[in-house]
Protein backbone atom coordinates (compact mmCIF):
# COMPACT_ATOMS: atom_id res chain seq x y z
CA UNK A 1 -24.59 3.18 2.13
CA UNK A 2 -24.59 6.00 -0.59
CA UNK A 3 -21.17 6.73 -2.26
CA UNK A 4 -19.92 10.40 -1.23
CA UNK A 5 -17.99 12.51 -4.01
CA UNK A 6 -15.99 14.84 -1.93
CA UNK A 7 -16.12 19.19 -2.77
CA UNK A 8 -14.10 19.48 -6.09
CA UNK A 9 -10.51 19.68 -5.63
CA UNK A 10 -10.85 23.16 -6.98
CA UNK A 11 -11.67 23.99 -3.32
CA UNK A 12 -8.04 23.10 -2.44
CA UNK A 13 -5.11 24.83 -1.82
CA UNK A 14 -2.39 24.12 -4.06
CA UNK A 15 1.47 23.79 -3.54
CA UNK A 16 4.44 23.18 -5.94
CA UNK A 17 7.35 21.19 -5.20
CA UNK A 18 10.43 23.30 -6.88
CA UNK A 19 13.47 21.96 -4.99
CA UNK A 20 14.71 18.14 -4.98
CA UNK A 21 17.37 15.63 -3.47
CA UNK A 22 18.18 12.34 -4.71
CA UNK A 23 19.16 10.46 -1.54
CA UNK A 24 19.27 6.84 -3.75
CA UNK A 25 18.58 4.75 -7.14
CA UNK A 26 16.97 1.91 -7.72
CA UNK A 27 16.62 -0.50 -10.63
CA UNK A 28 12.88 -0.50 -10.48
CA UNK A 29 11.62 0.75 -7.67
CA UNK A 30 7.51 -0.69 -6.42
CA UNK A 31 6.49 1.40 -3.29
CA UNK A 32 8.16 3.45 -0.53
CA UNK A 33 7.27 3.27 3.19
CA UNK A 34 8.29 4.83 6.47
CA UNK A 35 8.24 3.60 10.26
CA UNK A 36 7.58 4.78 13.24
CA UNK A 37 11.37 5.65 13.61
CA UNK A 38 11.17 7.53 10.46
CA UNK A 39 13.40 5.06 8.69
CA UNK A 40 12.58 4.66 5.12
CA UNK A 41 11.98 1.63 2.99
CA UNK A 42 12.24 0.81 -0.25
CA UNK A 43 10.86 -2.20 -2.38
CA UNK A 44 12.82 -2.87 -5.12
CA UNK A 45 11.54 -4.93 -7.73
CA UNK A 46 14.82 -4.85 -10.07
CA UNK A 47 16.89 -6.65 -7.29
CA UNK A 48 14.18 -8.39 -5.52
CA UNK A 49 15.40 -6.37 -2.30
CA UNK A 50 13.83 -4.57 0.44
CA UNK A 51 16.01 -1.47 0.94
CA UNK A 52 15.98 0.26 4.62
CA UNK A 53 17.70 3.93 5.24
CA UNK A 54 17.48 6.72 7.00
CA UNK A 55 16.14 10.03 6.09
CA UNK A 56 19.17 11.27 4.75
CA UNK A 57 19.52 8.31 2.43
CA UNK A 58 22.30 6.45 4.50
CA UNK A 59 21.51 2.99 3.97
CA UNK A 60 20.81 0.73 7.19
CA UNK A 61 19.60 -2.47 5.46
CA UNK A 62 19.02 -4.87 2.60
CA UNK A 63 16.55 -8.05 2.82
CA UNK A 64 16.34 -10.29 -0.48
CA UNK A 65 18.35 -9.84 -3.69
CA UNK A 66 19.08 -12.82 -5.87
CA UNK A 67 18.56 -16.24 -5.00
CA UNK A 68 16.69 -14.63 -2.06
CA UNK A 69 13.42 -15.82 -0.20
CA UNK A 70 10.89 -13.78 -2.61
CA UNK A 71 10.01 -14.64 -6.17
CA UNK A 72 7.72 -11.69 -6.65
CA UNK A 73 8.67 -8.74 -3.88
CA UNK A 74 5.54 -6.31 -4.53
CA UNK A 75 5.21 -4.59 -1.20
CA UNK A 76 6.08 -4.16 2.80
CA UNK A 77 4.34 -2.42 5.72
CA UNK A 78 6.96 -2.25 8.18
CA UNK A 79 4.44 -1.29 10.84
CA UNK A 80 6.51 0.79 14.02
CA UNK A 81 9.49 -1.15 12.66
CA UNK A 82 9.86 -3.73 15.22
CA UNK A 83 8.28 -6.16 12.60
CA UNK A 84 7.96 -5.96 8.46
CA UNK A 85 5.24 -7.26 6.34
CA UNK A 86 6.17 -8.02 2.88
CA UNK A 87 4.17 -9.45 0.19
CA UNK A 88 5.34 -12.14 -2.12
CA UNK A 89 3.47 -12.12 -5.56
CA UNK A 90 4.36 -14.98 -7.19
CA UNK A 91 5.02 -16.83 -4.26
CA UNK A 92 1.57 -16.16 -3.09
CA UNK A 93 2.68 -15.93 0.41
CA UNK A 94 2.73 -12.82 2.98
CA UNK A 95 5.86 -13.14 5.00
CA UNK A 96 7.28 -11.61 8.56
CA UNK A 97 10.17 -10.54 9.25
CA UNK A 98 12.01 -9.10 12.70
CA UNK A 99 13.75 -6.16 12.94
CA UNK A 100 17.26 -8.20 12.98
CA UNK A 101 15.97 -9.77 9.26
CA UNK A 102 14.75 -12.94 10.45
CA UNK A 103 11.83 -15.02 9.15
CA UNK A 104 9.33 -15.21 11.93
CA UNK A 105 5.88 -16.34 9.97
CA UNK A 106 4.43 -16.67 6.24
CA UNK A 107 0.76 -16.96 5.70
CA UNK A 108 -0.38 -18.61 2.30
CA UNK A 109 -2.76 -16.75 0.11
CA UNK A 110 -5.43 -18.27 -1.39
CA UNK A 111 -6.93 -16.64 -4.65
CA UNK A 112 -9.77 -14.76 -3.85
CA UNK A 113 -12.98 -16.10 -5.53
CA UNK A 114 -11.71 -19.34 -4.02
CA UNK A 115 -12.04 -18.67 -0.24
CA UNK A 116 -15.01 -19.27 1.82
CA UNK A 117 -14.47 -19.12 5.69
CA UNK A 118 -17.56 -21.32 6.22
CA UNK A 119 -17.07 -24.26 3.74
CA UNK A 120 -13.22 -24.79 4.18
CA UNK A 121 -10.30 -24.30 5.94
CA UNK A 122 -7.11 -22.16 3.44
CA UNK A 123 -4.56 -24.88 3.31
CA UNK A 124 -7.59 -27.13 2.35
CA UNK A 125 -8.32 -25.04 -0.55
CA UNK A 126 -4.55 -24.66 -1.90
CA UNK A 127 -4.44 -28.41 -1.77
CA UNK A 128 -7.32 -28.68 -3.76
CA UNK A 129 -6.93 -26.37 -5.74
CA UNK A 130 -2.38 -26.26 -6.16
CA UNK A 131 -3.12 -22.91 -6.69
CA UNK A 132 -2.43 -19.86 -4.85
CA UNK A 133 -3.56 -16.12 -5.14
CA UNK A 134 -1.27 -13.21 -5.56
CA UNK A 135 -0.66 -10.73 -2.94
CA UNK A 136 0.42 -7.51 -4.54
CA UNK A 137 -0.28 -4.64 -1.13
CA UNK A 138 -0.19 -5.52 2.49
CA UNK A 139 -0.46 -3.70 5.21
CA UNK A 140 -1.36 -4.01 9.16
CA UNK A 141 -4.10 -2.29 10.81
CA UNK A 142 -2.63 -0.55 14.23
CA UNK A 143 -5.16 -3.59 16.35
CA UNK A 144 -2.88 -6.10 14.10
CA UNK A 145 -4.66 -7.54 12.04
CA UNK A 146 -3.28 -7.87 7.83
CA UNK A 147 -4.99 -6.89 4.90
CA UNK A 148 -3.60 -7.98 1.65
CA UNK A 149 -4.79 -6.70 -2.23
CA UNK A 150 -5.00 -10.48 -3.66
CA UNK A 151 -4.73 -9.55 -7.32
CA UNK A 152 -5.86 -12.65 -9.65
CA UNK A 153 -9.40 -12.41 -7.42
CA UNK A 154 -9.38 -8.66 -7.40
CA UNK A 155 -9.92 -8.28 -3.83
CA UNK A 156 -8.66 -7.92 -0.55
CA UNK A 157 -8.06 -10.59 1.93
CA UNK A 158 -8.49 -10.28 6.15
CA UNK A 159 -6.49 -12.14 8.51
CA UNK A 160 -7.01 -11.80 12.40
CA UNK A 161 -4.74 -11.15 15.01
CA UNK A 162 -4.67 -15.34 15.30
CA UNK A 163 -3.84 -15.52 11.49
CA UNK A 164 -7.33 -16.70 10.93
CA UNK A 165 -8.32 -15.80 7.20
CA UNK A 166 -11.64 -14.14 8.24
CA UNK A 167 -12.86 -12.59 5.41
CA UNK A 168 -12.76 -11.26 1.74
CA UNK A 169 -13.42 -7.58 1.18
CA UNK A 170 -14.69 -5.83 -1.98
CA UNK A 171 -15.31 -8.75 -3.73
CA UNK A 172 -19.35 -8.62 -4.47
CA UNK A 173 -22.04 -6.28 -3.84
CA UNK A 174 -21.94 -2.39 -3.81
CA UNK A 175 -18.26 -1.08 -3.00
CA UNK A 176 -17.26 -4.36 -5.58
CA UNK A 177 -13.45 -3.72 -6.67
CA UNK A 178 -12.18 -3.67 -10.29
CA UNK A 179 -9.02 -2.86 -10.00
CA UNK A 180 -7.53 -2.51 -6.23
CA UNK A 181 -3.83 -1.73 -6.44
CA UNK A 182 -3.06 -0.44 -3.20
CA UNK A 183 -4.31 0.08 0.08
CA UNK A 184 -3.98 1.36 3.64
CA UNK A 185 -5.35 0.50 6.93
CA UNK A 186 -6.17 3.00 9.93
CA UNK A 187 -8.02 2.32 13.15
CA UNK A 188 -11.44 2.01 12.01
CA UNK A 189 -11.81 2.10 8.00
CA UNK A 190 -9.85 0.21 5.14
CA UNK A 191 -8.87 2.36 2.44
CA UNK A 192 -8.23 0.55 -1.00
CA UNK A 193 -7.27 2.56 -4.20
CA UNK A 194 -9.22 1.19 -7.21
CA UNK A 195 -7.59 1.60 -10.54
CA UNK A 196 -10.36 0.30 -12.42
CA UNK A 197 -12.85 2.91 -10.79
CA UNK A 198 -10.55 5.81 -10.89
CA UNK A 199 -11.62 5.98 -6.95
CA UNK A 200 -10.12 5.33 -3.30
CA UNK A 201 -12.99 2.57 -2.02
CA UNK A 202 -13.71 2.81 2.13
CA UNK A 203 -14.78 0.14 4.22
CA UNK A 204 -14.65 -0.77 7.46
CA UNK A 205 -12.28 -3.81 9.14
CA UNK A 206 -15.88 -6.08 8.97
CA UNK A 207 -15.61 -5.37 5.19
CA UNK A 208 -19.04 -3.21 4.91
CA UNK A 209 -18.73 -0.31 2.26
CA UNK A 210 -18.60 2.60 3.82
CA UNK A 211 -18.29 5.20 1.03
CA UNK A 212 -16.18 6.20 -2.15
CA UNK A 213 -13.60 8.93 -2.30
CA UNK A 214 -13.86 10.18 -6.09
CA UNK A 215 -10.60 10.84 -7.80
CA UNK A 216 -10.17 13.17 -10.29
CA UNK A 217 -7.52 13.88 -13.09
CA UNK A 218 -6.77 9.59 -13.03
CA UNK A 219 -3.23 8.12 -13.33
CA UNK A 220 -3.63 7.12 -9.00
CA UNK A 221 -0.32 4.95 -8.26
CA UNK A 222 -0.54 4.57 -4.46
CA UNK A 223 -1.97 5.47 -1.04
CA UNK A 224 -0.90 6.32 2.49
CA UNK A 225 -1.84 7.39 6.14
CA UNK A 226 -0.61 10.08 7.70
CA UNK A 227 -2.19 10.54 10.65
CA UNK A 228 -5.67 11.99 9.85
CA UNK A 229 -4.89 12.72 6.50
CA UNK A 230 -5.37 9.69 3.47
CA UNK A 231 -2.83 10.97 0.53
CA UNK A 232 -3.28 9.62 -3.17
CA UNK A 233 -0.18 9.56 -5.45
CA UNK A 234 -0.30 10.25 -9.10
CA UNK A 235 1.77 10.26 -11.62
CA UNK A 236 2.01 14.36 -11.01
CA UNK A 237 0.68 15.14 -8.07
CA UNK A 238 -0.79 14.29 -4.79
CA UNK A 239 -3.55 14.89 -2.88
CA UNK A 240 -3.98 15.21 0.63
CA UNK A 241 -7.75 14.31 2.02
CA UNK A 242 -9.39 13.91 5.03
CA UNK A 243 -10.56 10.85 6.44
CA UNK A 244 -14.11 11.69 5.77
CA UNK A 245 -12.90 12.24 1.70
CA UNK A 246 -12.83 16.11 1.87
CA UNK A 247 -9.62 17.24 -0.29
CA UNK A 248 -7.44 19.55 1.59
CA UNK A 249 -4.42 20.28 -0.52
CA UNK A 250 -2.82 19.34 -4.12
CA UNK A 251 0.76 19.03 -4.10
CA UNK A 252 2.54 19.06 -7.90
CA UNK A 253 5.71 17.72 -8.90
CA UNK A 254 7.83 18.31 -11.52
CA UNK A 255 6.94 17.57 -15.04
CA UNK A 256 7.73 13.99 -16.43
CA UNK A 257 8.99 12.91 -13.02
CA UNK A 258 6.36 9.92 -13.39
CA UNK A 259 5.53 9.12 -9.51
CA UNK A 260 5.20 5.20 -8.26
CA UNK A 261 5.05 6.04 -4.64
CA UNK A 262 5.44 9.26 -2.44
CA UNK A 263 5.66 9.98 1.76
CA UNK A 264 4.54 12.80 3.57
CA UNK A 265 6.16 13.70 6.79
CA UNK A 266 5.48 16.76 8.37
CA UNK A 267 6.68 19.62 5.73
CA UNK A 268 9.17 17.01 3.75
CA UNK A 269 7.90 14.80 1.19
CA UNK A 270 9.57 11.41 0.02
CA UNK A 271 8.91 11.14 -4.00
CA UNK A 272 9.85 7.79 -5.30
CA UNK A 273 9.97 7.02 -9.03
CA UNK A 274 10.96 3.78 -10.95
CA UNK A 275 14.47 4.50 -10.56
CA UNK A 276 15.47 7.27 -8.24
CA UNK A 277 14.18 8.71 -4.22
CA UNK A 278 14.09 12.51 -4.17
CA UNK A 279 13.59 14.20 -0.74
CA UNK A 280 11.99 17.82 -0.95
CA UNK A 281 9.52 20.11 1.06
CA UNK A 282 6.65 21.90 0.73
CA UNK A 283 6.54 25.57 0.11
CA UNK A 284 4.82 27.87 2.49
């Protein structure tokens, strides 16, 4: 399938972001996320902890922290927030937890390049192999099954609703990955932000390349859903498309803030940088 560019963000409508809260700091803050329930989370690399609050930055809960069960924490998908998903770089695992904290289930990544669902089983390969891959994104598709960014293979990894690895996604072939650093996962398309392309990369949950969404201006730190709308985070900005890859608004930030992750929820936008959460909302 041909890539499709999207209408030049010129086309847009741009809005500026003028008033901010901090609601919390961080030691080095990885990626933001929200539930169902509109509580937010926050992975925090410096401490090894997954942070939970509310909107208002009260702070609900704390997973991890030294000595904890992570040795790399580089993401979570929290799904409704009955059930988180956190990925475990350098443990090379992607683990469950309940709502009350507890471990329910870790899956073992295998490095990319390395997987083949018709020639042998995961486990067999790690065993093999002693080595595993390095998840660095998860999330959950809203049918259940988990997609993870495996970074030494440069591609992302399918699991089924039975935990079956299935499949490898972006790996060969047109719609190959570079770079994927991020990625979310909505009812019928994959969305994976490449780095190394400059470019959000769709496919669909079989893995077939659907189409690219062209960035523009570079610097892309994350993705996220929001309903029918697929943001991109930059350093200085984001952008709001479609799900079809039709840009429909440019929000800016202040100057120097240096974005790693941002929310959108409804009029009030979550801006996380390496070090502090800012709550703020978009001008009329």
């Amino acid at each position: 399938m041909l890539a499709l560019a999207p209408p030049s963000l010129a086309q847009e409508r741009t809005k500026v972001l003028t008033e901010y809260e901090e609601l919390a700091s961080f030691e080095e803050a990885r990626s933001l996320a929200i539930d169902a329930l509109d509580r937010v989370y926050v992975v925090d690399q410096g401490t090894q902890e997954v942070v939970q609050m509310d909107l208002e930055g009260q702070e609900l809960a704390r997973l991890g922290g030294p000595g904890g069960p992570f040795e790399e924490l580089c993401d979570i998908d929290p799904g409704v927030g009955l059930t988180w998903l956190v990925a475990d770089g350098d443990g090379g695992k992607v683990h469950r937890f309940s709502q009350s904290l507890l471990l329910t289930e870790s899956v073992t990544v295998p490095r990319a390049q390395e997987f083949d669902a018709e020639a042998f089983s995961t486990q067999r390969s790690i065993e093999e192999t002693g080595e595993h891959g390095r998840p660095v994104a998860v999330a959950q598709s809203p049918n259940g099954d988990i997609f993870a960014i495996e970074a030494d293979g440069g591609a992302v990894l399918k699991w089924d609703t039975s935990r079956r690895l299935e499949r490898t996604i972006g790996a060969l072939g047109p719609g190959a990955l570079s770079w994927p650093a991020a990625l979310a996962a909505g009812a019928k398309w994959l969305f994976v932000l490449d780095k190394g392309a400059d470019a959000v990369m769709v496919y669909d949950h079989f893995g077939g390349y659907v189409r690219t969404i062209a960035q523009q201006g570079g610097l892309a730190q994350s993705l996220t859903m929001e309903g029918d709308r697929l943001w991109v985070v930059y350093t200085s900005h984001l952008v709001a498309y479609n799900l079809q890859g039709r840009p429909l608004v440019r929000i800016n930030v202040r100057p120097n803030l240096n974005l790693v992750d941002a929310r959108a929820i409804g009029d009030t936008i979550l801006l996380l940088t390496a070090t502090q959460l800012f709550r703020t909302r978009i001008n009329p």
